[in-house]
N, C-alpha and C. Protein backbone atom coordinates (compact mmCIF):
# COMPACT_ATOMS: atom_id res chain seq x y z
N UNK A 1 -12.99 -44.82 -28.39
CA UNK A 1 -12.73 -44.06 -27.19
C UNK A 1 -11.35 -43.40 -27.25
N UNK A 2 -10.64 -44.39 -27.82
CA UNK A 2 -9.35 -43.55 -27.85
C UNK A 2 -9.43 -42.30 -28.46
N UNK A 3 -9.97 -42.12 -29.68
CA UNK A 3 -9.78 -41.40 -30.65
C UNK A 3 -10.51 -40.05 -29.96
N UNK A 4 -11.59 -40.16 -29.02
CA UNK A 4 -12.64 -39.04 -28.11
C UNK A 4 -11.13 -38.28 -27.25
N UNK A 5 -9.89 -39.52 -26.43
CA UNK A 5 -9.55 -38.88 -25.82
C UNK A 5 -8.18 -38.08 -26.38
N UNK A 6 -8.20 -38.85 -27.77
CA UNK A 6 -7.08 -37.98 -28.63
C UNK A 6 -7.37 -36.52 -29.07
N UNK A 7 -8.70 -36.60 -28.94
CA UNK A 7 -9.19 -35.28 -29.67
C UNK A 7 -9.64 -34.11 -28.39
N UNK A 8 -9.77 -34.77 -27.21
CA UNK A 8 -9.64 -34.24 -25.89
C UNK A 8 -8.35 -33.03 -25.79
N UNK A 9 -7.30 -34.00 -25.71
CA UNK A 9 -5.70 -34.11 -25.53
C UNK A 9 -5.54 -32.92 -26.26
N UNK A 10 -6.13 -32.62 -27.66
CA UNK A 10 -5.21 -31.96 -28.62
C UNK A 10 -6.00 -30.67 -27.93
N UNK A 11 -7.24 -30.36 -28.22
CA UNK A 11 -8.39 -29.03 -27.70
C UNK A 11 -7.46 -28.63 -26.56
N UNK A 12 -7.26 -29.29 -25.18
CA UNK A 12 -6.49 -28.68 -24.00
C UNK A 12 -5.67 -28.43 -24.53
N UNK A 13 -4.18 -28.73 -25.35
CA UNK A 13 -3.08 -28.61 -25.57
C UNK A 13 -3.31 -27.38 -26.65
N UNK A 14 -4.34 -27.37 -27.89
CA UNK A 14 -4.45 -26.54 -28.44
C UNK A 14 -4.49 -24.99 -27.32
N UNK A 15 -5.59 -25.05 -27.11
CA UNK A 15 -6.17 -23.65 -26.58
C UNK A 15 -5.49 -23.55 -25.32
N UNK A 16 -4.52 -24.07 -24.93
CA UNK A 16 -3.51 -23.68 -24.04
C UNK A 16 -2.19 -22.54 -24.83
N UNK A 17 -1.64 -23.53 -25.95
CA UNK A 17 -1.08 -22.57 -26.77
C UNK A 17 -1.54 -21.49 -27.50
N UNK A 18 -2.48 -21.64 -28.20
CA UNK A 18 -3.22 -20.44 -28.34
C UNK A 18 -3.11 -19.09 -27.71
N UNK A 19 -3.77 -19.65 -26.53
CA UNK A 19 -3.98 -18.61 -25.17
C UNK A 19 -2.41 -17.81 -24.79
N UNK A 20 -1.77 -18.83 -24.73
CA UNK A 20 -0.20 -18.51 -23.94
C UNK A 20 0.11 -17.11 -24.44
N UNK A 21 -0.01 -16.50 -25.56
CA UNK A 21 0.10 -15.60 -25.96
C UNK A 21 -0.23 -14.51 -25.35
N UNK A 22 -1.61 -14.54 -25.09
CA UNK A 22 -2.00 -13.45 -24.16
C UNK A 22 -1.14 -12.97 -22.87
N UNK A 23 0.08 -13.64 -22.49
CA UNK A 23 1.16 -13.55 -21.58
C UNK A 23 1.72 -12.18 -21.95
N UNK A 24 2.10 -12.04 -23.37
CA UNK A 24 2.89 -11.11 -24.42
C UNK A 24 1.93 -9.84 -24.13
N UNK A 25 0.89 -10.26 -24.67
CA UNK A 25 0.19 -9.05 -24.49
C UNK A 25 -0.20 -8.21 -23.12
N UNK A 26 -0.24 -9.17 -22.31
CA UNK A 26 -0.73 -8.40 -20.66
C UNK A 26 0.96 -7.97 -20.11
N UNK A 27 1.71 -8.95 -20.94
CA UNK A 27 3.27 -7.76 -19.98
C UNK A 27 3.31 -6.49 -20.74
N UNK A 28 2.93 -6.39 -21.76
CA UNK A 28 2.75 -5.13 -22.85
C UNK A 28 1.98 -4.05 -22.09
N UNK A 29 0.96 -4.51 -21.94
CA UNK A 29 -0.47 -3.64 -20.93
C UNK A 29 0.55 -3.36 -20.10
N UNK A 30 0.58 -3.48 -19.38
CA UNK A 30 0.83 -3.81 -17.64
C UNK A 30 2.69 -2.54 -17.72
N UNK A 31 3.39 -2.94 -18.85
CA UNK A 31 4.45 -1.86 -18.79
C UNK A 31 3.76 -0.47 -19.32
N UNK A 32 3.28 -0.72 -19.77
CA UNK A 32 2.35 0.61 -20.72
C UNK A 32 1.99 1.35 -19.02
N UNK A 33 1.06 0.44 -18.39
CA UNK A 33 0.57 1.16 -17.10
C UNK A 33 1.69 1.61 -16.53
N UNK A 34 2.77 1.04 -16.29
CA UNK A 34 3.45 1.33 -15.28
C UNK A 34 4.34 2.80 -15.40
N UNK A 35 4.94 2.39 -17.16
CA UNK A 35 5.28 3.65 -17.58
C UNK A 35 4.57 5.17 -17.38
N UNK A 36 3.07 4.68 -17.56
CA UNK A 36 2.59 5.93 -17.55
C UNK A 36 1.97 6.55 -16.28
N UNK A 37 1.82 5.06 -15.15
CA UNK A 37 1.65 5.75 -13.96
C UNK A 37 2.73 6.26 -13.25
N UNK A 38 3.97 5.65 -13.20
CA UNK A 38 5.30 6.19 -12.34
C UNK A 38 5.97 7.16 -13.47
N UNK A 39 6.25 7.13 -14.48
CA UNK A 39 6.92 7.80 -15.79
C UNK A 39 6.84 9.23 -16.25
N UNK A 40 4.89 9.13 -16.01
CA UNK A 40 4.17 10.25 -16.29
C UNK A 40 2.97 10.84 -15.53
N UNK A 41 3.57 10.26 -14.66
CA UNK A 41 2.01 10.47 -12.92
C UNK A 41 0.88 10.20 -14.24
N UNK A 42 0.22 9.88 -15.38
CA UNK A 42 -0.87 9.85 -15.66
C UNK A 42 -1.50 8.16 -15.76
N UNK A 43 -1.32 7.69 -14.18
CA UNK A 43 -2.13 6.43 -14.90
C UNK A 43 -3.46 6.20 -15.40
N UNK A 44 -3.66 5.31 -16.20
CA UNK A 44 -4.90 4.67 -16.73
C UNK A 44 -5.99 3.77 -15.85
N UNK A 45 -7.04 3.93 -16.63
CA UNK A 45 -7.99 3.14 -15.86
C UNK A 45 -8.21 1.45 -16.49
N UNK A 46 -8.01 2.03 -18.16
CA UNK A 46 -8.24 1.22 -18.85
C UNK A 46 -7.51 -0.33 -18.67
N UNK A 47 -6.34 0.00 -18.59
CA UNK A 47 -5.02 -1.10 -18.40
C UNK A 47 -5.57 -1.94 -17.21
N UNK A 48 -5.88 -1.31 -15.73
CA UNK A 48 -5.90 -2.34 -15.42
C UNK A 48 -7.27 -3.34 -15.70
N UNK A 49 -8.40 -2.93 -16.14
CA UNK A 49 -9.60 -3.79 -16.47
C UNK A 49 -9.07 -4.98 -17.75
N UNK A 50 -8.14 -3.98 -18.16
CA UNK A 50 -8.10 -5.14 -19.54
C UNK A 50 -7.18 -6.07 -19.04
N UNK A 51 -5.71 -5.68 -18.01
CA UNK A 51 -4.99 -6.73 -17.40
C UNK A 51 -5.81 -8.05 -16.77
N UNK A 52 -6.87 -7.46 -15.93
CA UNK A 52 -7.94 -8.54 -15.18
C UNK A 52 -8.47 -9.66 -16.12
N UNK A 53 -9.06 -8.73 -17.67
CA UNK A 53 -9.27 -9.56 -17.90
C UNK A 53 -8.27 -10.71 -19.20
N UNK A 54 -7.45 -10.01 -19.46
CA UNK A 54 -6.26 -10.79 -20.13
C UNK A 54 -5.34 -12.14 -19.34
N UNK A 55 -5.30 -11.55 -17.87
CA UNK A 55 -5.07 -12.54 -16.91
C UNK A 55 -5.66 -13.90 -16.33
N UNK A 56 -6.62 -13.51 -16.46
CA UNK A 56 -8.17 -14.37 -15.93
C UNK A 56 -8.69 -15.17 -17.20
N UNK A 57 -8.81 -14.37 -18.31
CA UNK A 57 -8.55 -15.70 -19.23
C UNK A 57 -7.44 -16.48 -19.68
N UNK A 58 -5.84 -15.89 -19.20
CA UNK A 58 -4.64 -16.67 -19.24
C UNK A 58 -4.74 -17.85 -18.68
N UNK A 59 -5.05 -17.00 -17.24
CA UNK A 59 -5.69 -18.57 -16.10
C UNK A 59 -6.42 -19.72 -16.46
N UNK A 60 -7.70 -19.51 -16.57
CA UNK A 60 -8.93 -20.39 -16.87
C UNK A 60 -8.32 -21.20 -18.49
N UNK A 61 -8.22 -20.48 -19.69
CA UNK A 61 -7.89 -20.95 -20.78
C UNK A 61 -6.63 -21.71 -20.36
N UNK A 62 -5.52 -21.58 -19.04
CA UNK A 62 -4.34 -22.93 -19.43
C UNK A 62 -4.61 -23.90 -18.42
N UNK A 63 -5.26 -23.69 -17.50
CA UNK A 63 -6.16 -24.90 -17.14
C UNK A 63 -5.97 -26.15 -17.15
N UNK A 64 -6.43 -26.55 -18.62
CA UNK A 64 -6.84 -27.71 -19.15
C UNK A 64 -5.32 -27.88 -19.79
N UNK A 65 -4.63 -27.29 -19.99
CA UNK A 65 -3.16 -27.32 -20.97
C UNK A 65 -2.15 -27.68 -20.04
N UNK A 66 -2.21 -27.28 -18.96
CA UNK A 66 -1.48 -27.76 -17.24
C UNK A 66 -1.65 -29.05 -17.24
N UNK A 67 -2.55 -29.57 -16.83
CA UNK A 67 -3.11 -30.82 -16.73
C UNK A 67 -3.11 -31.59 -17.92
N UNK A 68 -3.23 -31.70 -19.17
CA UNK A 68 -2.72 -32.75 -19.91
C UNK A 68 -1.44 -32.85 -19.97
N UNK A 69 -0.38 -31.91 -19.64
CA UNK A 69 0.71 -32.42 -19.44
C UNK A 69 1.62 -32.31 -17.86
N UNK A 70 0.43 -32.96 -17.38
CA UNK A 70 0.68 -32.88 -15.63
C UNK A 70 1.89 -32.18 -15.63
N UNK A 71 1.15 -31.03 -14.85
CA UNK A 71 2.39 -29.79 -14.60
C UNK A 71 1.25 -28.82 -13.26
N UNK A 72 0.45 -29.48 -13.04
CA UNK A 72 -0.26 -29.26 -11.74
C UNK A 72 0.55 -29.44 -10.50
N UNK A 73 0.24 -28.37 -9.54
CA UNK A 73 1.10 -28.95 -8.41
C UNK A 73 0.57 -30.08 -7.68
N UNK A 74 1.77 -30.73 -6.57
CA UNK A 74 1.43 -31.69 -6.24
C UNK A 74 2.81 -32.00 -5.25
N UNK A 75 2.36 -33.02 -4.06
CA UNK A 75 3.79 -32.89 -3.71
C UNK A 75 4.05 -34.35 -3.79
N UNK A 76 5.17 -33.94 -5.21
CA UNK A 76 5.74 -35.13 -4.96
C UNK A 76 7.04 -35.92 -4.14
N UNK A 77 7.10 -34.84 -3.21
CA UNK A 77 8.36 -35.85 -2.27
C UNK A 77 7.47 -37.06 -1.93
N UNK A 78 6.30 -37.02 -1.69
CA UNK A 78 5.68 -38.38 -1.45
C UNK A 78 5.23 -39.20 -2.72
N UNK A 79 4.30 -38.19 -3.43
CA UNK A 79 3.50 -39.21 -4.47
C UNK A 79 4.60 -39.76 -5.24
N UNK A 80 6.09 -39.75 -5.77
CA UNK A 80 7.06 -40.09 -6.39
C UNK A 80 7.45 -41.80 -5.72
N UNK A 81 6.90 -41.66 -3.81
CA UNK A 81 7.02 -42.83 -3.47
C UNK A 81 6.73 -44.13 -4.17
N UNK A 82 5.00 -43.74 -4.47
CA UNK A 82 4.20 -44.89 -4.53
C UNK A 82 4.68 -45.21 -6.10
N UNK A 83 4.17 -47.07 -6.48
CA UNK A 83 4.28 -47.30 -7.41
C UNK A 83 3.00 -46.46 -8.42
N UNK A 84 3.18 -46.84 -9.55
CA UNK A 84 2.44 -46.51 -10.58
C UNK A 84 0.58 -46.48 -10.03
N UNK A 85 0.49 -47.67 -9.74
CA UNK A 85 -0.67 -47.95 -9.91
C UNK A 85 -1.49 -47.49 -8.43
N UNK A 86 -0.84 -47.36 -7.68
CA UNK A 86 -1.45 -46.47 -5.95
C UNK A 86 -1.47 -45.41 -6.47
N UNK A 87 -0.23 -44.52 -7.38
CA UNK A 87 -0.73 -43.18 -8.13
C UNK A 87 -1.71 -43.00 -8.64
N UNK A 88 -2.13 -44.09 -9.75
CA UNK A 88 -3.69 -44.07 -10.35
C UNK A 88 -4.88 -43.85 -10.01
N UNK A 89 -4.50 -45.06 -8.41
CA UNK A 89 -6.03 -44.81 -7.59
C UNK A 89 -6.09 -43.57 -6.76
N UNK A 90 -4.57 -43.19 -6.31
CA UNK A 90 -4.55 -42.03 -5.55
C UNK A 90 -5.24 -41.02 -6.40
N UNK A 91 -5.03 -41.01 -7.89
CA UNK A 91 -5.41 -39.59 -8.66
C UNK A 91 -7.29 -39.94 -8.44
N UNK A 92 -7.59 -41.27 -8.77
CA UNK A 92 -8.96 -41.60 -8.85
C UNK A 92 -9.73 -40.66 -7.37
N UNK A 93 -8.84 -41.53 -6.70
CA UNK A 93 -9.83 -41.16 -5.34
C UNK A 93 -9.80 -39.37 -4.79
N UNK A 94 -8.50 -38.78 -5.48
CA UNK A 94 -8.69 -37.50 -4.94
C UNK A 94 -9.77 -36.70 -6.04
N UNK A 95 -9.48 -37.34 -7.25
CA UNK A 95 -10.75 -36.57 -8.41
C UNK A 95 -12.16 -36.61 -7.48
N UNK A 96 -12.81 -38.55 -7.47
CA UNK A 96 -13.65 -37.71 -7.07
C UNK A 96 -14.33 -37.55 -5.96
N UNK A 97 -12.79 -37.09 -4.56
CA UNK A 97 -13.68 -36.51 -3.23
C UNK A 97 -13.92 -34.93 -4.02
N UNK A 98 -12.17 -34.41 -4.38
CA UNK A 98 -12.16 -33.02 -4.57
C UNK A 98 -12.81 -32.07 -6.07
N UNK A 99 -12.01 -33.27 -6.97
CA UNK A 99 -12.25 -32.09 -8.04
C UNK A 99 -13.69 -32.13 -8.57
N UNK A 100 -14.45 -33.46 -8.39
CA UNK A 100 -15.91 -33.30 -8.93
C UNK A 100 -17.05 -31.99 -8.28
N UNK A 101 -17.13 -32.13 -6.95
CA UNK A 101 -17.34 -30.94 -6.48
C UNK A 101 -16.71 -29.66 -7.04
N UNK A 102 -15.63 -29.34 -7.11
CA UNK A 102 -15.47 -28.25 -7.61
C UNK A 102 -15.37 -27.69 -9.09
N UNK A 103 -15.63 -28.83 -9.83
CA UNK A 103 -15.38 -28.50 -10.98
C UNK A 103 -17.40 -28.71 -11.00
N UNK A 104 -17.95 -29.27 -10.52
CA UNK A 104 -19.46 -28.93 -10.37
C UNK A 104 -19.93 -27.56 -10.26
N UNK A 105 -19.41 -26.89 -8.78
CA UNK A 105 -18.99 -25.60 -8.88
C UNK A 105 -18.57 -24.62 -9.89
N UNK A 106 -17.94 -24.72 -10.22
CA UNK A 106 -17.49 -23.88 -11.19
C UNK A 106 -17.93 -23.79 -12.14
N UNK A 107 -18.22 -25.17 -13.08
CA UNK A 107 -18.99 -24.90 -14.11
C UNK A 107 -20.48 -24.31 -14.48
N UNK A 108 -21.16 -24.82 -12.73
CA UNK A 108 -22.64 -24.43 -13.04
C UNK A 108 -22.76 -22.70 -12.41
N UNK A 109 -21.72 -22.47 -11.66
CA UNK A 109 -21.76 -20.89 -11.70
C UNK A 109 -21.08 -19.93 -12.68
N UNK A 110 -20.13 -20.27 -13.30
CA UNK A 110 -19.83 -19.70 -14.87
C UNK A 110 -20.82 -19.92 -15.66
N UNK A 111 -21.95 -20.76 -16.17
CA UNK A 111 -22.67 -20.92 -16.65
C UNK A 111 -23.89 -20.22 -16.61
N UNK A 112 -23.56 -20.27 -15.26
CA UNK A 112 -24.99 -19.07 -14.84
C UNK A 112 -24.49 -17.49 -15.21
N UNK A 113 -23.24 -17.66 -14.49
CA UNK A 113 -22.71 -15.63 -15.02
C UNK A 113 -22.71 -15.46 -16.43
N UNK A 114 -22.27 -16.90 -16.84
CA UNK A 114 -22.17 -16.07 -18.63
C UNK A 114 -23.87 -16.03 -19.14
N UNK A 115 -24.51 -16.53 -18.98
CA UNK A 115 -25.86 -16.62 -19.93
C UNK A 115 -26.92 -15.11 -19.25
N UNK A 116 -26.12 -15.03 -17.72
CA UNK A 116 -27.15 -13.66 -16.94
C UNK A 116 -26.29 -12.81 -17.85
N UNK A 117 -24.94 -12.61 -17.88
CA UNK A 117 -24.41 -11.54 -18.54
C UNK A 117 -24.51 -11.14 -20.27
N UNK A 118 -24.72 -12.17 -20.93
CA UNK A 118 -25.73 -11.63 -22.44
C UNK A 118 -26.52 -11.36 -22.20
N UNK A 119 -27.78 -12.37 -21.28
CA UNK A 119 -29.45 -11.89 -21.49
C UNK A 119 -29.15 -10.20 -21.12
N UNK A 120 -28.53 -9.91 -19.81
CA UNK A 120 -28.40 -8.20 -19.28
C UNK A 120 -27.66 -7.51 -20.59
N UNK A 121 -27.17 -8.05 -20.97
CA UNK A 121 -26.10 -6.93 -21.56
C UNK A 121 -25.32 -5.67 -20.65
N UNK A 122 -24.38 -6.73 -19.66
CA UNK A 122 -23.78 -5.99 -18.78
C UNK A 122 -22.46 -5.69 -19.29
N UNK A 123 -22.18 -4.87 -18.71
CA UNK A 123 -20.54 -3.59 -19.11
C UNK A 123 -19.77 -3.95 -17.79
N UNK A 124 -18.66 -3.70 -18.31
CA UNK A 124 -17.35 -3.94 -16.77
C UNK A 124 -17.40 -2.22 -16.39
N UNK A 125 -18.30 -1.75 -15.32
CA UNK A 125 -18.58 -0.31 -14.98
C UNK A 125 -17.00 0.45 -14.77
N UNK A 126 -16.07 0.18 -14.21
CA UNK A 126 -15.11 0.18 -13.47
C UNK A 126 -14.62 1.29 -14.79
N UNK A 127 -14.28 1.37 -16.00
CA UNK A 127 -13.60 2.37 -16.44
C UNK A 127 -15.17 3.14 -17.98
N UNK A 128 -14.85 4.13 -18.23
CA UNK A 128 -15.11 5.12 -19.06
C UNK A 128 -15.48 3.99 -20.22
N UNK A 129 -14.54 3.36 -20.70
CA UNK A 129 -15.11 2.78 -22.30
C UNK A 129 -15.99 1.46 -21.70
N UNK A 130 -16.56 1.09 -20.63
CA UNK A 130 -17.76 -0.39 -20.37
C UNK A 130 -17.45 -0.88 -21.18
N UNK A 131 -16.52 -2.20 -21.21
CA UNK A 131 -16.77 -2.99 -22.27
C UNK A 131 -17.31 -3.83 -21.92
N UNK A 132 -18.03 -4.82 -22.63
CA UNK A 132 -19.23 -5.95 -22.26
C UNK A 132 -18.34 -6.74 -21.56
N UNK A 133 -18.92 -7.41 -20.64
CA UNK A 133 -18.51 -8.69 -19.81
C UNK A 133 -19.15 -9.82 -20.51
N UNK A 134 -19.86 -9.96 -21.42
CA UNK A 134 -20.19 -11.29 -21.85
C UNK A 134 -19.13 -12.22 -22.16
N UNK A 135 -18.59 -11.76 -23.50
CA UNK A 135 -17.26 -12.33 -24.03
C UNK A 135 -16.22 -12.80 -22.83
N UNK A 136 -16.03 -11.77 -21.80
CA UNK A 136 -15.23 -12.46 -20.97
C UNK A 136 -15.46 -13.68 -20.32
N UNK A 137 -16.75 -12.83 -19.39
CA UNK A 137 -17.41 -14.56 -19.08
C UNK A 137 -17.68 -15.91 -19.59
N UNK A 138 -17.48 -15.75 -21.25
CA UNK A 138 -17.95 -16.72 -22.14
C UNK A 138 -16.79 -17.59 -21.96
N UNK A 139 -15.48 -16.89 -22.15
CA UNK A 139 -14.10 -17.24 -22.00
C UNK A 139 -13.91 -18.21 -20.43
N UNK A 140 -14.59 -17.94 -19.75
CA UNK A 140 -14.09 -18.54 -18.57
C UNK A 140 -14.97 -19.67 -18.23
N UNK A 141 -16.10 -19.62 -18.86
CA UNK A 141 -17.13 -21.04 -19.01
C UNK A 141 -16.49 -21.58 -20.06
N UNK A 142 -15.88 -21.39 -20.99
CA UNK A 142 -15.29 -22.07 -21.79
C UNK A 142 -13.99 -22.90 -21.22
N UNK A 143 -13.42 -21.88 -20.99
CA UNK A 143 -11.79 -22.49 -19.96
C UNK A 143 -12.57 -23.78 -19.02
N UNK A 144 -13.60 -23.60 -18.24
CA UNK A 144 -13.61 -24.58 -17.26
C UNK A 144 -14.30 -25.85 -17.84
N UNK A 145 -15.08 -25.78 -19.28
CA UNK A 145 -15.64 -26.76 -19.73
C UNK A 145 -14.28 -28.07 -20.38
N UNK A 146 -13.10 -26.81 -20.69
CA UNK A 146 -12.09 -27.44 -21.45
C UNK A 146 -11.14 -28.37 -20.41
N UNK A 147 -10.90 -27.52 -19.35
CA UNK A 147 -10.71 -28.17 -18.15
C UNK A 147 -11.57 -29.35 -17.51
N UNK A 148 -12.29 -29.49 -17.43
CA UNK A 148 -13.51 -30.40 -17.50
C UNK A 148 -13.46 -31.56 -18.07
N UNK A 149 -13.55 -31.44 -19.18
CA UNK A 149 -13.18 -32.73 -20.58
C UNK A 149 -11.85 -33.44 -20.26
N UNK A 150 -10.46 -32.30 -19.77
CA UNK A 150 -9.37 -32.83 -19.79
C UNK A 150 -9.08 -34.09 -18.31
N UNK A 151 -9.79 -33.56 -17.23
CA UNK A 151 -9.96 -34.03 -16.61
C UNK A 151 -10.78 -35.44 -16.29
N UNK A 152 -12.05 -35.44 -16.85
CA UNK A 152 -12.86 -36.65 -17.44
C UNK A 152 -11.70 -37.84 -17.81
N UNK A 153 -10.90 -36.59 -19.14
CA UNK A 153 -10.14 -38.10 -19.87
C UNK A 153 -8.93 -38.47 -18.79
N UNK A 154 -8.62 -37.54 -17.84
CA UNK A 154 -7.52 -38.33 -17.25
C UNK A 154 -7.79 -39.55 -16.10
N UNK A 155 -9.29 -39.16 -15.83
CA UNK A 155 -9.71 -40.27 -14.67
C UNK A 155 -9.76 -41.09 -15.64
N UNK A 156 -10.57 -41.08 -16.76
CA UNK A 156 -10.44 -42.80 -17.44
C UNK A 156 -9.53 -43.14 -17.35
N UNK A 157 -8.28 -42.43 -17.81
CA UNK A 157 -7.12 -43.22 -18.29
C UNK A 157 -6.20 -43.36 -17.17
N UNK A 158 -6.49 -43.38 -15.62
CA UNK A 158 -6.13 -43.50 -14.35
C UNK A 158 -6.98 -44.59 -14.25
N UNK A 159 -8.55 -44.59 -14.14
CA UNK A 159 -9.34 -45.77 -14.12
C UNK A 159 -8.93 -47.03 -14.85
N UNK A 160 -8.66 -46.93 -16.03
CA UNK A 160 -7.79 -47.63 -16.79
C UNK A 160 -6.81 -48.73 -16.31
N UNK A 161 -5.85 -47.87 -16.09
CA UNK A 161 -4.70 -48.56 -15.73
C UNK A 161 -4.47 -48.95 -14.41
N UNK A 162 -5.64 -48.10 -13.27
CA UNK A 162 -5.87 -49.04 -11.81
C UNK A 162 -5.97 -50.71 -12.40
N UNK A 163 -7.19 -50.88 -13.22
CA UNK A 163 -7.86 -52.07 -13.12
C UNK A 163 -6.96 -52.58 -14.09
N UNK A 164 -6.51 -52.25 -15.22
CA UNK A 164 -5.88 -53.16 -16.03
C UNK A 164 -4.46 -53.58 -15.70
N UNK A 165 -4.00 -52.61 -15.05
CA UNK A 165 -2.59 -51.99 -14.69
C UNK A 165 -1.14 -52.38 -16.10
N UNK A 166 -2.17 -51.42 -16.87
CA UNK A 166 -1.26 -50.97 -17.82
C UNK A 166 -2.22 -49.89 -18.39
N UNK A 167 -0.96 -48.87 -19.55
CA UNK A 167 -2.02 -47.62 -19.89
C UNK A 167 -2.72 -48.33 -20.66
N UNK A 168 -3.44 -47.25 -20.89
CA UNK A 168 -4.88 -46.93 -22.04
C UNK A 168 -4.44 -46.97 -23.48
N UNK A 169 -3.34 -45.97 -23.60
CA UNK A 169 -2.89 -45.08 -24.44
C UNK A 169 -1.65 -44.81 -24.93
């Protein structure tokens, strides 16, 4: 088990860094637009579809990279109160009123947009060059599956250390 959640750990942390990059590239876009809409009255259409979607997979792809190295918000003027182990159950019990539902959500409706958007072979209409929306969508069922996994392993290893009250790991 360990070794499932070592290999968890690394995938979020991987494809968080990975991704981060795309930061570089959408401030690139995004001055390009700006230059050429205030610079040269000629803005683009293109820039902003590709910002949406350079952004939106920034989002979804760091996700899971947030959360393995708890950097999620949270307020800790309180949770800093409690000892260790009320943190554990606190994380237990808010996973699963809140996040199971929504990460239920999310996954089974990304799932559904990405598989309607190959079978269609739908285009992002919004500018002149349509580029397929599959790939994007694929990206964001992916982000939430990775998110998903990371989350799984952190309730164990919260479940964990409620009952044992020491880590896992």
């Amino acid at each position: 088990m360990k070794k499932a959640l070592k290999i968890v750990d690394a995938i979020s942390d991987y494809s968080g860094r990975a991704f981060s990059w795309l930061a570089f590239a959408l401030v690139l876009v995004l001055v390009f637009e700006v230059v050429a809409r205030w610079g040269f009255n000629r803005p683009t259409i293109w820039a902003h579809l590709t910002s949406q979607m350079m952004g939106g997979t920034l989002v979804v792809m760091g996700l899971a990279y947030a959360h393995v190295h708890r950097k999620h918000l949270r307020i800790d003027i309180i949770y800093r109160m409690f000892p260790t182990r009320v943190k554990m159950i606190l994380d237990i019990s808010f996973f699963l009123v809140f996040m199971v539902p929504v990460l239920y959500v999310f996954l089974t409706n990304s799932a559904e947009w990405a598989w309607q958007s190959w079978v269609m072979g739908e285009v992002r209409d919004e500018s002149w060059w349509y580029p397929p929306a599959a790939p994007f969508r694929t990206i964001y069922l992916l982000g939430w599956c990775t998110f998903t996994l990371q989350c799984l392993a952190r309730f164990f290893r919260d479940f964990y250390f409620a009952v044992r009250n020491k880590p896992y790991d």
